[in-house]
N, C-alpha and C. Protein backbone atom coordinates (compact mmCIF):
# COMPACT_ATOMS: atom_id res chain seq x y z
N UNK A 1 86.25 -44.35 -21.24
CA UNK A 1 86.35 -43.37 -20.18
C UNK A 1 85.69 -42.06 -20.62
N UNK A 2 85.95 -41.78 -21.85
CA UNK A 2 85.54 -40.77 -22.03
C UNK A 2 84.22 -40.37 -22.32
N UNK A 3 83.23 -41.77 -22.94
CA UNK A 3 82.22 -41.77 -22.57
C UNK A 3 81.22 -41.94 -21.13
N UNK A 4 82.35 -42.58 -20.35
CA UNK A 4 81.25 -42.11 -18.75
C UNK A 4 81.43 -40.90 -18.24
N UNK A 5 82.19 -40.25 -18.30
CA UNK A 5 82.87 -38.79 -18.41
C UNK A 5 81.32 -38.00 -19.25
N UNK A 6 81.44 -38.05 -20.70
CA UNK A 6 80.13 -37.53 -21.06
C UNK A 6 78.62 -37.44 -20.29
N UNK A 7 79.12 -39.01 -19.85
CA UNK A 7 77.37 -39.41 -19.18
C UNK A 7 77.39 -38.70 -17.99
N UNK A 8 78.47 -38.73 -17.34
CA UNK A 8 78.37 -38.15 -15.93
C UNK A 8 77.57 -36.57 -16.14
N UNK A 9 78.31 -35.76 -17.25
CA UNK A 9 78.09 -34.38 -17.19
C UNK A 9 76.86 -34.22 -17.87
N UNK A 10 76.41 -34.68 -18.62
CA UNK A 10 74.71 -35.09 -18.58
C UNK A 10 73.75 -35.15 -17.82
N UNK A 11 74.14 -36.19 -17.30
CA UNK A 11 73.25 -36.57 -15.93
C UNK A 11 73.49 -35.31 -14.51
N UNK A 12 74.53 -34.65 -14.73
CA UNK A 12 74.58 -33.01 -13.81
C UNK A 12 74.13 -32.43 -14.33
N UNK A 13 73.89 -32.03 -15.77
CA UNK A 13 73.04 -31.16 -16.18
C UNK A 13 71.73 -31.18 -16.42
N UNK A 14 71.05 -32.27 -16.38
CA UNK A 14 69.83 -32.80 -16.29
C UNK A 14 69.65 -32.67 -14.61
N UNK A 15 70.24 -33.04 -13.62
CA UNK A 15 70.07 -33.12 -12.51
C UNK A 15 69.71 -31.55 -11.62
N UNK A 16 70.88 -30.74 -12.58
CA UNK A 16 70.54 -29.21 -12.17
C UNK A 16 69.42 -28.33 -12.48
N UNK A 17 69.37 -28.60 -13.99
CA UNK A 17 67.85 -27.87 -14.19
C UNK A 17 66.91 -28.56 -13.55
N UNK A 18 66.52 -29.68 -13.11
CA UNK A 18 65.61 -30.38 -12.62
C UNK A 18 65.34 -29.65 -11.24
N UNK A 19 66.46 -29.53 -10.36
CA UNK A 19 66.13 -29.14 -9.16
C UNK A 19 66.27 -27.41 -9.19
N UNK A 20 66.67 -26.75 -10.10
CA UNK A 20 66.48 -25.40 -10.44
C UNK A 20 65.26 -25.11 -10.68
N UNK A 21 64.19 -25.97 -10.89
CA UNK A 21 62.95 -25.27 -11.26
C UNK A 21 61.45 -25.39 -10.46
N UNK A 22 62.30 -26.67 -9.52
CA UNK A 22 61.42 -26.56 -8.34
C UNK A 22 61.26 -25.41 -7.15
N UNK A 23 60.14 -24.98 -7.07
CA UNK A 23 60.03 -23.96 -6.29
C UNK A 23 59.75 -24.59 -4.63
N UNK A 24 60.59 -24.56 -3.43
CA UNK A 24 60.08 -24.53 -2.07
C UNK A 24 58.62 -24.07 -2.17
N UNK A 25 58.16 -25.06 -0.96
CA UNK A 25 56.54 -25.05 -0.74
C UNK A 25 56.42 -23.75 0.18
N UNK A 26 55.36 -23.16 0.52
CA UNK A 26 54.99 -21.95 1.48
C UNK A 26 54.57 -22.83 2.51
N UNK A 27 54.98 -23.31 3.80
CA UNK A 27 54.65 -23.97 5.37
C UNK A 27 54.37 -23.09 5.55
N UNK A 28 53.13 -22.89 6.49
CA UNK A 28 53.03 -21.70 7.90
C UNK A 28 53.55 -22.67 9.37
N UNK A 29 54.10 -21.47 9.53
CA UNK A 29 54.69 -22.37 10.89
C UNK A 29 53.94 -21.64 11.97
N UNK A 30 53.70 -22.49 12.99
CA UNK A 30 52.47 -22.15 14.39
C UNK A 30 53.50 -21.87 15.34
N UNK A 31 53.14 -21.32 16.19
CA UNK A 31 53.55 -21.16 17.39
C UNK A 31 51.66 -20.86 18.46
N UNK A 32 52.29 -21.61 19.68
CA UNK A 32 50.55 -21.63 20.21
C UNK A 32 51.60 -21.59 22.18
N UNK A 33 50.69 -21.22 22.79
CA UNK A 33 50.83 -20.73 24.36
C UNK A 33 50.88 -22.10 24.68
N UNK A 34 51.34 -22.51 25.85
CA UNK A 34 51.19 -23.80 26.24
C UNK A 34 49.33 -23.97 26.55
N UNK A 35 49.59 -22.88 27.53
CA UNK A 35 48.20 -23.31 28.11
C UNK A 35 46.84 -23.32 27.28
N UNK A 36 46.91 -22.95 26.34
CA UNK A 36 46.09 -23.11 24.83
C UNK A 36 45.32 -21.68 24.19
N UNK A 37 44.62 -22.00 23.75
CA UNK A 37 43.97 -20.84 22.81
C UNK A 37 42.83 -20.28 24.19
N UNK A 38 42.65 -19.04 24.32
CA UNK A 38 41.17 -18.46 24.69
C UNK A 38 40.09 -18.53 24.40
N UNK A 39 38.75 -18.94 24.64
CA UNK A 39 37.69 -18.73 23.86
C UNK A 39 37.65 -17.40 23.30
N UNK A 40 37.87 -16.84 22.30
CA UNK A 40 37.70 -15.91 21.49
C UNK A 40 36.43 -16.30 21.13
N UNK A 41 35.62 -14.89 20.57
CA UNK A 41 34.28 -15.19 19.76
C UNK A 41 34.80 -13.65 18.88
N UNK A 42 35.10 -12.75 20.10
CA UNK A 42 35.18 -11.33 18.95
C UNK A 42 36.67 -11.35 18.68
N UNK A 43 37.23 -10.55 17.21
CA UNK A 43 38.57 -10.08 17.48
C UNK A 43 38.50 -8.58 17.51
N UNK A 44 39.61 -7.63 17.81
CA UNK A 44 39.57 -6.29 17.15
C UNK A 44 40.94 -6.53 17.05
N UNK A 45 41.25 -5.15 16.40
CA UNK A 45 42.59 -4.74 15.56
C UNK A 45 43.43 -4.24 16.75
N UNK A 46 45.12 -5.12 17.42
CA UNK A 46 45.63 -5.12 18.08
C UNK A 46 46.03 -3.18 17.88
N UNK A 47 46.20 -2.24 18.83
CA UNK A 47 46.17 -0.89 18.76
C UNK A 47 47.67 -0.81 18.00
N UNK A 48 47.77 0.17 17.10
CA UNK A 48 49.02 0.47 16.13
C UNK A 48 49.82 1.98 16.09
N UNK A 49 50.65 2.43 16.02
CA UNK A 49 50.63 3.68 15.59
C UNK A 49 49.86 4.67 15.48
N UNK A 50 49.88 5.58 15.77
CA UNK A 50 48.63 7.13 14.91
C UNK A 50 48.38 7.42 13.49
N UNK A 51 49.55 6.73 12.73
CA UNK A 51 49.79 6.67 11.45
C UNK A 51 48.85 6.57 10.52
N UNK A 52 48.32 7.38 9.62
CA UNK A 52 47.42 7.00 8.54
C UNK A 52 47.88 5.23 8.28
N UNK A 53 46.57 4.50 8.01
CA UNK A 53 46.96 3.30 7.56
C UNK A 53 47.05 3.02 5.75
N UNK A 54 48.30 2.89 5.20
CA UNK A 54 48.60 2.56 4.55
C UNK A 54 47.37 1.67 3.44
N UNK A 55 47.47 1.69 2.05
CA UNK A 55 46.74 0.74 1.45
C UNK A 55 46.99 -0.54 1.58
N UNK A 56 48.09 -1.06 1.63
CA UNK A 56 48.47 -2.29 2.02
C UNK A 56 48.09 -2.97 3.41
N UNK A 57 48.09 -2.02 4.32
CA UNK A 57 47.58 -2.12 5.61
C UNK A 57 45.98 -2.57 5.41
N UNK A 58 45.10 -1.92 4.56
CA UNK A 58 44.11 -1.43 4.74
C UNK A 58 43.26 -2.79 4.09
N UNK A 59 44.20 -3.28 3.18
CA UNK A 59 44.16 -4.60 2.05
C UNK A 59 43.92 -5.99 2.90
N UNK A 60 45.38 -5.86 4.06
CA UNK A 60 45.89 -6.76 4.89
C UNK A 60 44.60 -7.26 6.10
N UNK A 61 44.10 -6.01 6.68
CA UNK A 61 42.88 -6.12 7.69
C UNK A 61 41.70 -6.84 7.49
N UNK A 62 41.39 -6.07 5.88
CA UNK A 62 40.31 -6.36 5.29
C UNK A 62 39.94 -8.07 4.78
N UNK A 63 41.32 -8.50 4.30
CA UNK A 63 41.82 -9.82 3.95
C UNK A 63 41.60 -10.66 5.50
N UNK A 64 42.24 -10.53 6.40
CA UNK A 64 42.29 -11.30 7.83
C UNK A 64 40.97 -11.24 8.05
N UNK A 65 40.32 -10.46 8.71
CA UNK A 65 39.02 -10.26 8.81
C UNK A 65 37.57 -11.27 8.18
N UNK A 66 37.95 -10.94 6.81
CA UNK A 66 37.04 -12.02 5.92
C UNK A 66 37.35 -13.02 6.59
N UNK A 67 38.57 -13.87 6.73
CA UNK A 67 38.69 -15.14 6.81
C UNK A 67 38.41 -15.34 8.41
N UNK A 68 38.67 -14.53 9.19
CA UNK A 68 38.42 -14.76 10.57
C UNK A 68 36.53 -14.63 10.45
N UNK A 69 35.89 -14.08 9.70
CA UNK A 69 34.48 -14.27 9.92
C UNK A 69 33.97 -15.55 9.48
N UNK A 70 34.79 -15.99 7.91
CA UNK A 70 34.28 -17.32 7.15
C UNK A 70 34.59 -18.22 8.49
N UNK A 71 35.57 -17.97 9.57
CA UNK A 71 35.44 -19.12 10.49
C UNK A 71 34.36 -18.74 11.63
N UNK A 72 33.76 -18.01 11.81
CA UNK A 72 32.80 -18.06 12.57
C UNK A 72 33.02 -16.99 13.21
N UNK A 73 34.06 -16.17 13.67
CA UNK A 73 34.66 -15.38 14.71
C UNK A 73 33.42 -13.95 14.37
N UNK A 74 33.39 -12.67 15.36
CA UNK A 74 32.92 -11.53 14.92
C UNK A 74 33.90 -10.27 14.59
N UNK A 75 33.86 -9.43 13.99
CA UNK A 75 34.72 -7.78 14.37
C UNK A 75 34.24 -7.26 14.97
N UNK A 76 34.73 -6.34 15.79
CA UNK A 76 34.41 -5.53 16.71
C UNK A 76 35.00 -4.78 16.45
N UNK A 77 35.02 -3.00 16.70
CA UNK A 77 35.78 -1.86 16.81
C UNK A 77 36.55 -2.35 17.93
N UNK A 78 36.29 -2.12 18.97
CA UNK A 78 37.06 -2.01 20.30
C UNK A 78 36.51 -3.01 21.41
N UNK A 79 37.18 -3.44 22.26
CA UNK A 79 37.35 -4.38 23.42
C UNK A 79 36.82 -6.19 22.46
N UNK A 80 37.60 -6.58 21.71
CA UNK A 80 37.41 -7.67 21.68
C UNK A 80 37.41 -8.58 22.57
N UNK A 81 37.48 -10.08 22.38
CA UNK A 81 38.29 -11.25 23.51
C UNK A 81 39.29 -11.13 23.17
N UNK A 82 39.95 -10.84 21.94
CA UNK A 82 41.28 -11.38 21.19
C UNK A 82 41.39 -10.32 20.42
N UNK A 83 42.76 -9.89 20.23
CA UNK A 83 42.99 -8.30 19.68
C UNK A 83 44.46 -9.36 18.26
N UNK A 84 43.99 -9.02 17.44
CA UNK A 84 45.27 -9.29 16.50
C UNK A 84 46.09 -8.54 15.36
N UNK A 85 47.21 -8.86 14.99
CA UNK A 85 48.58 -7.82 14.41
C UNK A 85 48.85 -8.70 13.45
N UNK A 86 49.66 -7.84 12.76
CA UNK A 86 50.04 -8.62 11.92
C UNK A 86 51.24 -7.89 11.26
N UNK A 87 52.35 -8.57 10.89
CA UNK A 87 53.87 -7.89 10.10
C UNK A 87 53.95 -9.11 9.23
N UNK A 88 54.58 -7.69 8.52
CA UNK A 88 55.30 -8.27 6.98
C UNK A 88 56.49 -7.24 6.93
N UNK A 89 57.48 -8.18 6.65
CA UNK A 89 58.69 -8.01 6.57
C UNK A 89 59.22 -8.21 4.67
N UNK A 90 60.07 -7.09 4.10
CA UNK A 90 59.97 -7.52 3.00
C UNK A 90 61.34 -7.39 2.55
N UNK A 91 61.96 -7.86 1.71
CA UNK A 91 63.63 -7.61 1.15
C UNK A 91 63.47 -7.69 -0.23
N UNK A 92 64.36 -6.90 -0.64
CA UNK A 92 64.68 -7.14 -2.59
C UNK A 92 65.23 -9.08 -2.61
N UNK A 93 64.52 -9.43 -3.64
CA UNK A 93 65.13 -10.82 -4.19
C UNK A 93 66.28 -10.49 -5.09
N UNK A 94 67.48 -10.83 -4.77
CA UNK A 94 68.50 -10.64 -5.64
C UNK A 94 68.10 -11.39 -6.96
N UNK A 95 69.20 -10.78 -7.90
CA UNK A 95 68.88 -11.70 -8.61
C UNK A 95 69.45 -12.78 -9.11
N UNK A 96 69.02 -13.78 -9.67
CA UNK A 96 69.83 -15.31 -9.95
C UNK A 96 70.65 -15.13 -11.10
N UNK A 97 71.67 -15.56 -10.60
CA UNK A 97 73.04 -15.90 -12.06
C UNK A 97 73.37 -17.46 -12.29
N UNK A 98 73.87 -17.87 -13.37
CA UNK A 98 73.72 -19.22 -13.61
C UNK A 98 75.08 -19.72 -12.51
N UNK A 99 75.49 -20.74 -12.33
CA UNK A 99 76.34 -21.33 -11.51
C UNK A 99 76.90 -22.51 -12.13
N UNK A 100 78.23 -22.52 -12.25
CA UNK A 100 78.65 -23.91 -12.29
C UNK A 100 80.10 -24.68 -11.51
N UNK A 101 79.90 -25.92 -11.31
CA UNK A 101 80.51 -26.52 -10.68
C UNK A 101 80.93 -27.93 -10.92
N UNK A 102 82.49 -28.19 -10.86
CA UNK A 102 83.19 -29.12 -11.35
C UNK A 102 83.89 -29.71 -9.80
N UNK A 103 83.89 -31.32 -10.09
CA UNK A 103 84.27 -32.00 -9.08
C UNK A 103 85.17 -33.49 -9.71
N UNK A 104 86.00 -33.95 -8.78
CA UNK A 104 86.99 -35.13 -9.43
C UNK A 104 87.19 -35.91 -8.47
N UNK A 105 86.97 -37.37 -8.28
CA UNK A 105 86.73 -38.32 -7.56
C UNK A 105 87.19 -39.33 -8.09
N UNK A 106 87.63 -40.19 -7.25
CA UNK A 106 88.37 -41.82 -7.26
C UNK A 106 87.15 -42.90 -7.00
N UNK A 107 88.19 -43.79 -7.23
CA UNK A 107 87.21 -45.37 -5.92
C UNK A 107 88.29 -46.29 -7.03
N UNK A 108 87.45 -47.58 -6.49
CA UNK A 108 88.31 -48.19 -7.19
C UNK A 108 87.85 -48.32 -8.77
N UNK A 109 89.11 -48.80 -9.20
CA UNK A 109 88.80 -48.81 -10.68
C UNK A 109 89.13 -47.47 -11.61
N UNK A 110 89.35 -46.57 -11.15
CA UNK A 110 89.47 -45.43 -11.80
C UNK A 110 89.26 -44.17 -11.05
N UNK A 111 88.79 -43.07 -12.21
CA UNK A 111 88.65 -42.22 -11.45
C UNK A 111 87.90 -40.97 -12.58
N UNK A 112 86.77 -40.32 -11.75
CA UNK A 112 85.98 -39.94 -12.21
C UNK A 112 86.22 -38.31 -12.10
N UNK A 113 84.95 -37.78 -13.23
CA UNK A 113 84.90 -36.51 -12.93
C UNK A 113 83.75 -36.02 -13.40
N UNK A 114 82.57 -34.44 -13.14
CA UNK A 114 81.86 -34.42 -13.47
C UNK A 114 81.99 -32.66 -13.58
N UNK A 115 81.28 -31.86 -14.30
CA UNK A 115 80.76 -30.65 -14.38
C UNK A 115 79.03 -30.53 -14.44
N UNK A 116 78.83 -29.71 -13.69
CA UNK A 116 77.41 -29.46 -13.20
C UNK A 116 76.98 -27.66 -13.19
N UNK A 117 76.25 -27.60 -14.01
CA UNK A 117 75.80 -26.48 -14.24
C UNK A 117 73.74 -25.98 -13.68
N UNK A 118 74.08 -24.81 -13.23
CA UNK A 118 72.51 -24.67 -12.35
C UNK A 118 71.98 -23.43 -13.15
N UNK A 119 71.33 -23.61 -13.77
CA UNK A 119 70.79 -22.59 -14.34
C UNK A 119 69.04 -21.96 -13.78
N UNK A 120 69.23 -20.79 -13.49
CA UNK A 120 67.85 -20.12 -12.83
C UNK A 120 66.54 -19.62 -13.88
N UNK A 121 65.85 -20.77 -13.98
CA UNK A 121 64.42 -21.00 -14.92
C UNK A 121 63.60 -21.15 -13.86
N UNK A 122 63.03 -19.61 -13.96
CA UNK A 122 61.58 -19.64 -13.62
C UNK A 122 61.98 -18.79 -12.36
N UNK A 123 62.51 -17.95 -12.24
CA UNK A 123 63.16 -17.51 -10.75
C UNK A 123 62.84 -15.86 -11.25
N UNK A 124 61.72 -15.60 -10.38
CA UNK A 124 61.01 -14.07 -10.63
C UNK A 124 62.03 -13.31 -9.46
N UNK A 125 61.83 -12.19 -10.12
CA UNK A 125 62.37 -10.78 -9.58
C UNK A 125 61.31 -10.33 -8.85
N UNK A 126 61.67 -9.30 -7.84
CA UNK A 126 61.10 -8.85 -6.68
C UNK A 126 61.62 -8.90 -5.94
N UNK A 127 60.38 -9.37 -4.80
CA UNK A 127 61.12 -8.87 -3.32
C UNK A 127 60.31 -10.37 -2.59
N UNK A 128 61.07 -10.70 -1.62
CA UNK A 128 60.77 -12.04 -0.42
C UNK A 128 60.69 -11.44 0.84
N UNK A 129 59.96 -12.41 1.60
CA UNK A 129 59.53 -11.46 2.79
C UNK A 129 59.03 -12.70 3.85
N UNK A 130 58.12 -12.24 4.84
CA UNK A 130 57.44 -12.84 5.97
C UNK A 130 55.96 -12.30 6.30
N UNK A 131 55.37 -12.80 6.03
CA UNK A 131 53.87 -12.29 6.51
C UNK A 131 53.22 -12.96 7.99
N UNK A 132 52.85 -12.21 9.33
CA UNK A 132 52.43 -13.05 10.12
C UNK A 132 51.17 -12.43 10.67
N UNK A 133 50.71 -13.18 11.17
CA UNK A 133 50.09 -12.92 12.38
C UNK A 133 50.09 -13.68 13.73
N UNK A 134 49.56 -12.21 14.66
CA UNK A 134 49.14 -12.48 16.28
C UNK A 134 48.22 -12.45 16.43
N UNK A 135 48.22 -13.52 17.62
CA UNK A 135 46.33 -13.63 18.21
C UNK A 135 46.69 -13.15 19.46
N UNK A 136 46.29 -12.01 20.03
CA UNK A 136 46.66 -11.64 21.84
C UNK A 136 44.96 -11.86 22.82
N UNK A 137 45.49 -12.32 23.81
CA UNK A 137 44.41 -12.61 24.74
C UNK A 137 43.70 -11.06 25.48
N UNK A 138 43.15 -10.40 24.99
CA UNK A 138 42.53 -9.30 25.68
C UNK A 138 42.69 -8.93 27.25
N UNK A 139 42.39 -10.31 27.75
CA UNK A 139 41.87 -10.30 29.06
C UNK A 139 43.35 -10.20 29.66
N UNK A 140 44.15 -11.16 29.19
CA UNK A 140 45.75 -11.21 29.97
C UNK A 140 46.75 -10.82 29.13
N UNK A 141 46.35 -9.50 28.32
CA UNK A 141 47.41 -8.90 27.07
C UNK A 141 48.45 -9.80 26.83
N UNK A 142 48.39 -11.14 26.13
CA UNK A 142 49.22 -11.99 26.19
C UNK A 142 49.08 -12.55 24.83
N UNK A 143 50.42 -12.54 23.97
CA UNK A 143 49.95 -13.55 22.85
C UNK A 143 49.75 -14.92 23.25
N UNK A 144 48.81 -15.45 22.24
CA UNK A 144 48.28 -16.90 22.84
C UNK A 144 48.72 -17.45 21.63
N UNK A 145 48.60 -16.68 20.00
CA UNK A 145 49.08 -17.86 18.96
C UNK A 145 49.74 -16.83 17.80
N UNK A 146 50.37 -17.63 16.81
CA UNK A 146 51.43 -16.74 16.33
C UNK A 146 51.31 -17.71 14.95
N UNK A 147 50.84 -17.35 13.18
CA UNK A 147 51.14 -17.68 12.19
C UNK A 147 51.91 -17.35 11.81
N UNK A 148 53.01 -17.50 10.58
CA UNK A 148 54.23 -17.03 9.67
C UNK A 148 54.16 -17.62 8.26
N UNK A 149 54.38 -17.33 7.27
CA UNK A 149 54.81 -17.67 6.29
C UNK A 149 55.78 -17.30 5.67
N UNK A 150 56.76 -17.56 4.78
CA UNK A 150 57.47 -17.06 3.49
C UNK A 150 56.77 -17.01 2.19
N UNK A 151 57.08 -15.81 1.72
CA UNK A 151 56.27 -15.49 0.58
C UNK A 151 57.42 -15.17 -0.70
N UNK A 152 56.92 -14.57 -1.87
CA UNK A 152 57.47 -14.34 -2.91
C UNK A 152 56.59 -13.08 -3.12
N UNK A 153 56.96 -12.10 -3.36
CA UNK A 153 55.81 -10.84 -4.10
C UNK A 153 56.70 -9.83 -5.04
N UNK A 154 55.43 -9.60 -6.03
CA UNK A 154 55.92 -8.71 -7.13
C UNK A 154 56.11 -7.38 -6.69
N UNK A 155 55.90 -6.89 -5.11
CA UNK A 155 56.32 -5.27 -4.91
C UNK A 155 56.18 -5.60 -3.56
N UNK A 156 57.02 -4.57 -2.90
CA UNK A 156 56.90 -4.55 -1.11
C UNK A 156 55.80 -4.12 -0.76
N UNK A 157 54.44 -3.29 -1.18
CA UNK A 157 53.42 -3.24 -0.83
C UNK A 157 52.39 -4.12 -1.11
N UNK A 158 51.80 -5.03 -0.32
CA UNK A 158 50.73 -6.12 -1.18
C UNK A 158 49.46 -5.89 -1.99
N UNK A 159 49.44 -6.17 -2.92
CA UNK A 159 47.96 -6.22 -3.70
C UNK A 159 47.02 -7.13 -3.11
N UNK A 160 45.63 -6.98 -3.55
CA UNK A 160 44.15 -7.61 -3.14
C UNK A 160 44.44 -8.96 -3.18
N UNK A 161 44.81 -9.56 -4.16
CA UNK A 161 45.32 -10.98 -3.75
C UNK A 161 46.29 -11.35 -2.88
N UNK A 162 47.33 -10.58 -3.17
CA UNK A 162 48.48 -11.08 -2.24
C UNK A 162 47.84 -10.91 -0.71
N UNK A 163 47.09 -10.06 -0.53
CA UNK A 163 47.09 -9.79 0.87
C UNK A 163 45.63 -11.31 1.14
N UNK A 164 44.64 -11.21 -0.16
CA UNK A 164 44.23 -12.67 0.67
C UNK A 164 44.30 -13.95 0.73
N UNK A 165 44.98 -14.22 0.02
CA UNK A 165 46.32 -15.44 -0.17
C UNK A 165 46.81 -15.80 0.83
N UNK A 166 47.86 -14.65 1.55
CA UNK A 166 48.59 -14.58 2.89
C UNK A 166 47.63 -14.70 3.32
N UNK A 167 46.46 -13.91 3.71
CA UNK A 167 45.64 -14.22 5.09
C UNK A 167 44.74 -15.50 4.95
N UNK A 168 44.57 -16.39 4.18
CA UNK A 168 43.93 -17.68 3.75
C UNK A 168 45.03 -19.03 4.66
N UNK A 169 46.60 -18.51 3.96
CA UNK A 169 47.23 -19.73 4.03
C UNK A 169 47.70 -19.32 5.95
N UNK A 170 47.97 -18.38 6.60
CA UNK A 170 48.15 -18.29 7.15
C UNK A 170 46.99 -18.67 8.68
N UNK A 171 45.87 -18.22 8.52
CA UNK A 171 44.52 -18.57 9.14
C UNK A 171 44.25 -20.14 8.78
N UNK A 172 44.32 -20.62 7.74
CA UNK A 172 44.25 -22.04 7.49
C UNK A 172 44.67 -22.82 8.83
N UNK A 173 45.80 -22.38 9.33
CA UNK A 173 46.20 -23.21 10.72
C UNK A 173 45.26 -22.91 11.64
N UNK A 174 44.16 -22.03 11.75
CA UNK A 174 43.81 -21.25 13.10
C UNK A 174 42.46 -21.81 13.08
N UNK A 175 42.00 -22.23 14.47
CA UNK A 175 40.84 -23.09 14.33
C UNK A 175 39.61 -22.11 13.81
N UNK A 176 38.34 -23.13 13.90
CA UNK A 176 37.49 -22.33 13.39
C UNK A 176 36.85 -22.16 14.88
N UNK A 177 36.08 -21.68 14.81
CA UNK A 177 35.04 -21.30 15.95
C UNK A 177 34.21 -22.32 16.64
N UNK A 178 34.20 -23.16 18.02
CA UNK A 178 33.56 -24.20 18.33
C UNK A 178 32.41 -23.87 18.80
């Protein structure tokens, strides 16, 4: 007994770090109009605040942009087909403490028990958030399509990568230009 007892709490502690160190994948999730996408050819920058734009802002545009041209699309200052936005939402990542947990079970034949311990390897500090974008229809001020992701970042303001990372995985869903 006391050796399946051992094995059990083994096999929880092998079982916990295992799934402690897998990181969730980044999905972008779509949202699209019923009636479908617009022919877009130009975009411009959906109108914002008066606000000086931020470096992160400035990172974020510059990032979307590239990738909306690598698909064929143009920039425009003003009166596009398609005007687009974009938010990021950001929170402190708490931080991880180890966890453990003990459980005691029957069936027949006996009766079992196990301790299971979760230990946080590989679990960065910072901040978690949402990065999206909108595609709005010019002509019928209407959003027509909507990207999202969950992210992980080392500060609430994004750096040159972070910002074209997000705008890569996020545009990845968004067609290219027919």
């Amino acid at each position: 007994m006391t050796m399946r007892i051992s094995g059990l709490i083994a096999a929880a502690i092998v079982t916990s770090a295992v799934s402690g160190c897998a990181a969730p994948a980044s999905k972008v999730r779509v949202d699209q109009a019923e009636g479908g996408l617009p022919n877009c050819r130009t975009f411009a920058w959906h109108p914002t605040s008066g606000d000086a734009a931020t470096l992160g802002d400035q990172r974020v545009r510059t990032a979307v942009m590239e990738q909306l041209k690598a698909k064929g699309y143009e920039e425009v200052t003003d009166k596009g087909d398609c005007r687009i936005a974009y938010r990021l939402t950001t929170r402190d990542l708490p931080k991880a403490k180890p966890k453990v947990g003990v459980g005691v079970g029957g069936g027949s034949g006996g009766v079992g028990g196990g301790i299971g311990v979760s230990l946080p390897i590989g679990r960065k500090s910072g901040f978690t958030g949402t990065f999206g974008l909108d595609v709005i229809d010019a002509g019928k001020n209407a959003q027509v399509w909507s990207g999202s992701v969950e992210t992980e970042l080392a500060s609430a303001d994004l750096s040159d990568a972070e910002a074209r990372e997000l705008a890569n995985q996020v545009l990845s869903a968004y067609p290219d230009k027919k």
